[in-house]
C-alpha atoms as a PDB file:
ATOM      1  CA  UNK A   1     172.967  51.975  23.990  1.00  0.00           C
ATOM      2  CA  UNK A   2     171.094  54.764  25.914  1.00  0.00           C
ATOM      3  CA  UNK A   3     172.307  58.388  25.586  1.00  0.00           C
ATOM      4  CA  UNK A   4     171.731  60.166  29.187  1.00  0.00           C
ATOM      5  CA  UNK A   5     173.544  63.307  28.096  1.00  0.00           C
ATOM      6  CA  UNK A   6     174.771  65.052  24.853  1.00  0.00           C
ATOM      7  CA  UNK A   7     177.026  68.070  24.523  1.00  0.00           C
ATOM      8  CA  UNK A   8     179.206  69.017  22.036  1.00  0.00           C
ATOM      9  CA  UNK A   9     182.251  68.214  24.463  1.00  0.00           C
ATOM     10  CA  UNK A  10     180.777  65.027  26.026  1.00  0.00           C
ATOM     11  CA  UNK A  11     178.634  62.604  26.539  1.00  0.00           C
ATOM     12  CA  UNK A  12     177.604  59.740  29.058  1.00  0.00           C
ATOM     13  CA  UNK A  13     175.912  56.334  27.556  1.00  0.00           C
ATOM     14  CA  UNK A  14     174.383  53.594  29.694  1.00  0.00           C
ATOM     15  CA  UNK A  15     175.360  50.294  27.566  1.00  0.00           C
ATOM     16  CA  UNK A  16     173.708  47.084  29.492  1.00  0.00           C
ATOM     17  CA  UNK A  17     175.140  48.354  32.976  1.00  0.00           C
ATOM     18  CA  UNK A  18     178.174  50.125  32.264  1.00  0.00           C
ATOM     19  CA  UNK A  19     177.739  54.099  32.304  1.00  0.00           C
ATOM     20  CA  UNK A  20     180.388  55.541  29.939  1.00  0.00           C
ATOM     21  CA  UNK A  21     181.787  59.001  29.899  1.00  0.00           C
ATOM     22  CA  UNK A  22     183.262  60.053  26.646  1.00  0.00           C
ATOM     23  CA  UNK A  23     184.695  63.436  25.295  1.00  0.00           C
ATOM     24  CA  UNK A  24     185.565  66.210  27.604  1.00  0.00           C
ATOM     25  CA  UNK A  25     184.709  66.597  31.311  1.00  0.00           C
ATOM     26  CA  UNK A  26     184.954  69.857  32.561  1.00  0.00           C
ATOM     27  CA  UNK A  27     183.413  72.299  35.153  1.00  0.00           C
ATOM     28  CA  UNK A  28     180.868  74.242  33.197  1.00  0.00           C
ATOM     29  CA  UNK A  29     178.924  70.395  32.173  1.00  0.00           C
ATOM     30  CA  UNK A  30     180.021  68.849  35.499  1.00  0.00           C
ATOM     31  CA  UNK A  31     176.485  69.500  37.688  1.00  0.00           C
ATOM     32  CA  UNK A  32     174.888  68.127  34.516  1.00  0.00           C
ATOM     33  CA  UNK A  33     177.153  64.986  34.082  1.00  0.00           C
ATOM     34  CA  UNK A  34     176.733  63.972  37.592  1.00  0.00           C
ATOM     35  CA  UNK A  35     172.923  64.926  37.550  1.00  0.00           C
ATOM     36  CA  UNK A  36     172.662  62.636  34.617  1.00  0.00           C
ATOM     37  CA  UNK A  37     174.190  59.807  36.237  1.00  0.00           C
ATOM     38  CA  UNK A  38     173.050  60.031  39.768  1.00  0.00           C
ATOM     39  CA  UNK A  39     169.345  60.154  37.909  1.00  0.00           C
ATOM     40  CA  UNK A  40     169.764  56.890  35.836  1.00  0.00           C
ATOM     41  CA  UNK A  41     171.629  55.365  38.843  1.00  0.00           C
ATOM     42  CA  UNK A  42     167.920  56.249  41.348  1.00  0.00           C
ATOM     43  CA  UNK A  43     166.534  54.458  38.870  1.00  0.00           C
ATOM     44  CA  UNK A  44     167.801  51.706  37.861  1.00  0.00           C
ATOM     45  CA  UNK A  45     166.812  48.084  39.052  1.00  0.00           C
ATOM     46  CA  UNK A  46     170.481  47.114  38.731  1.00  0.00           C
ATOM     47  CA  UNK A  47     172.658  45.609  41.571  1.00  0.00           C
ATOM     48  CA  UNK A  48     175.356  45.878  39.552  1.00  0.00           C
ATOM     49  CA  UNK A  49     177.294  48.485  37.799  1.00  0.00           C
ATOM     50  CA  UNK A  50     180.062  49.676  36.247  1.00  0.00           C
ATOM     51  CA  UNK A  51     181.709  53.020  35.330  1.00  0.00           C
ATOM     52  CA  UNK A  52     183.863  53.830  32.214  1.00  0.00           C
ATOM     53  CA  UNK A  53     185.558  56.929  31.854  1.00  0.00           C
ATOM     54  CA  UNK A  54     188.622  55.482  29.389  1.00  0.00           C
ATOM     55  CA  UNK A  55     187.003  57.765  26.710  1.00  0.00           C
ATOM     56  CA  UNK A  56     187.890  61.130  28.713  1.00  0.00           C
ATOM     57  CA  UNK A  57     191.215  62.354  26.925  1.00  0.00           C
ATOM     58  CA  UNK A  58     192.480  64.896  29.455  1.00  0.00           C
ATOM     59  CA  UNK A  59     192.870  64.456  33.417  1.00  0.00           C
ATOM     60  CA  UNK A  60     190.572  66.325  35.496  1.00  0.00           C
ATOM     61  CA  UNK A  61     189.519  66.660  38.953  1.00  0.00           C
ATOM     62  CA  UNK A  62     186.124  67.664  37.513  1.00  0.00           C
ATOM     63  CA  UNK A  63     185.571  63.887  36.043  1.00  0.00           C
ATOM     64  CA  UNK A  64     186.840  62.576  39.196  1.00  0.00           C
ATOM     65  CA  UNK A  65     184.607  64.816  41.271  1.00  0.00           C
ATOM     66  CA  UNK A  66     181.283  63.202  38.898  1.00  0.00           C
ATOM     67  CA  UNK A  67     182.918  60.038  39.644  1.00  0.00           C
ATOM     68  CA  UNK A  68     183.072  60.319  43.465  1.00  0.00           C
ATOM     69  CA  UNK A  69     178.955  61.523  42.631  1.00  0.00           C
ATOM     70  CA  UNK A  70     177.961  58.562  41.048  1.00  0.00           C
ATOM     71  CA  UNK A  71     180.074  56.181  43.772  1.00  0.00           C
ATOM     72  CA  UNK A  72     177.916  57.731  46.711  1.00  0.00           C
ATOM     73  CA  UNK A  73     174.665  56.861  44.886  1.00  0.00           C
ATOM     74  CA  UNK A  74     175.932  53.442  44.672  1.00  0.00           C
ATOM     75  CA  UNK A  75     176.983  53.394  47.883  1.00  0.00           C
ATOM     76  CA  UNK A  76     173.670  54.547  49.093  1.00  0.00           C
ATOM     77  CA  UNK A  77     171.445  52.665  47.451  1.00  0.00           C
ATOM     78  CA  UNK A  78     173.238  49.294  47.636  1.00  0.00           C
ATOM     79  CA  UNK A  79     174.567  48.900  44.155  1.00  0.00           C
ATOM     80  CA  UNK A  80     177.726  47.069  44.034  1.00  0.00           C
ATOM     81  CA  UNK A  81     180.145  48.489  41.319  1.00  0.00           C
ATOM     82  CA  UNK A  82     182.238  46.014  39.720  1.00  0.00           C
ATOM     83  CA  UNK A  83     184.597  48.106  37.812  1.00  0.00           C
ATOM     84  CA  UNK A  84     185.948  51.490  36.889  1.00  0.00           C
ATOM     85  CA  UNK A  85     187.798  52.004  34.192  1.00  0.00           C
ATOM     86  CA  UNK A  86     189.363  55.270  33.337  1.00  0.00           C
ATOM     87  CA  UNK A  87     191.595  56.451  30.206  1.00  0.00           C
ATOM     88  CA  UNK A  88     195.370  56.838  31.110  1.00  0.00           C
ATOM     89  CA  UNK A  89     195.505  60.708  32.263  1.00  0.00           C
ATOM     90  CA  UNK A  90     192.372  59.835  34.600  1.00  0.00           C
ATOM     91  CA  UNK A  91     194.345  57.174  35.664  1.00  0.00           C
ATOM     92  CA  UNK A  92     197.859  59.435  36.093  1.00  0.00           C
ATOM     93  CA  UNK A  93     195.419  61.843  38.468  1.00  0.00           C
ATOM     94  CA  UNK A  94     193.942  58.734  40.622  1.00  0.00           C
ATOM     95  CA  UNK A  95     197.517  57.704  40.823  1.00  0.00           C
ATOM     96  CA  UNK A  96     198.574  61.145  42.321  1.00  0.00           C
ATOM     97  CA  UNK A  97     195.313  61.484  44.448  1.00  0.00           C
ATOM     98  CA  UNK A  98     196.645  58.120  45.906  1.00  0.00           C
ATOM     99  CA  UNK A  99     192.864  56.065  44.341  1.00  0.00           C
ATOM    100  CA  UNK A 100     194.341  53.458  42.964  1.00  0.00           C
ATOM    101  CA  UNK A 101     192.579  50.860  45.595  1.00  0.00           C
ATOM    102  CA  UNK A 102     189.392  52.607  45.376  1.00  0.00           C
ATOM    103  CA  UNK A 103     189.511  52.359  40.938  1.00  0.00           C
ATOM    104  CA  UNK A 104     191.304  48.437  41.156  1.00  0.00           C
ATOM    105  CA  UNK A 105     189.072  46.962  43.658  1.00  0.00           C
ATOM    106  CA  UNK A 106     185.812  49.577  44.032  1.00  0.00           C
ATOM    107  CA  UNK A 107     183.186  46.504  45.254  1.00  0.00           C
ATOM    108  CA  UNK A 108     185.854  45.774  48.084  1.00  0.00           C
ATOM    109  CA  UNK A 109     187.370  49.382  49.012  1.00  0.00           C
ATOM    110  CA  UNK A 110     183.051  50.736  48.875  1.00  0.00           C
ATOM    111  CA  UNK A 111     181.911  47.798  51.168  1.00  0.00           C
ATOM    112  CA  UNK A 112     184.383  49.292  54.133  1.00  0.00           C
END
């Protein structure tokens, strides 16, 4: 496991190619979440990822905003993402922001 970013509040880990968001997401750490990902994700030799927020605890736009970040990276440079997995209020907010198709099936909805 690789830390990318630390804050009291959060933190995103690359383990193998999964980056994982855990603790708190919100607007203040945002820029710097995203920044942290979309810098591992320029770097990376990876084809492949995957994305797992299941360890954020409250629903937030601000998560799904670093999300939507890190998906136009991918998108850019050609790097398939396999999976996203969020916790259940991220999932409760996708739901509402009608996502579900883009979180279930991210490798099919990304290659439209």
């Amino acid at each position: 496991m690789t830390v990318l970013y630390s804050h009291t509040d959060v933190s995103i880990n690359v383990e193998a190619t999964t980056l994982k968001v855990v603790g708190n997401v919100n607007v203040a750490l945002a820029a710097d979440l995203a920044a942290s990902g979309v810098k591992w994700l320029n770097s990376t030799e990876l084809g492949a990822v995957m994305f797992d927020f299941s360890g954020v605890d409250k629903a937030s736009s601000v998560a799904i905003s670093v999300l939507f970040e890190w998906l136009r990276i991918c998108q850019h440079r050609a790097i398939t993402v396999e999976a996203i997995d969020l916790s259940e209020p991220l999932k409760r907010l996708a739901s509402l922001a009608e996502l579900n198709e883009l979180i279930e099936h991210p490798a099919t909805t990304l290659a439209v």
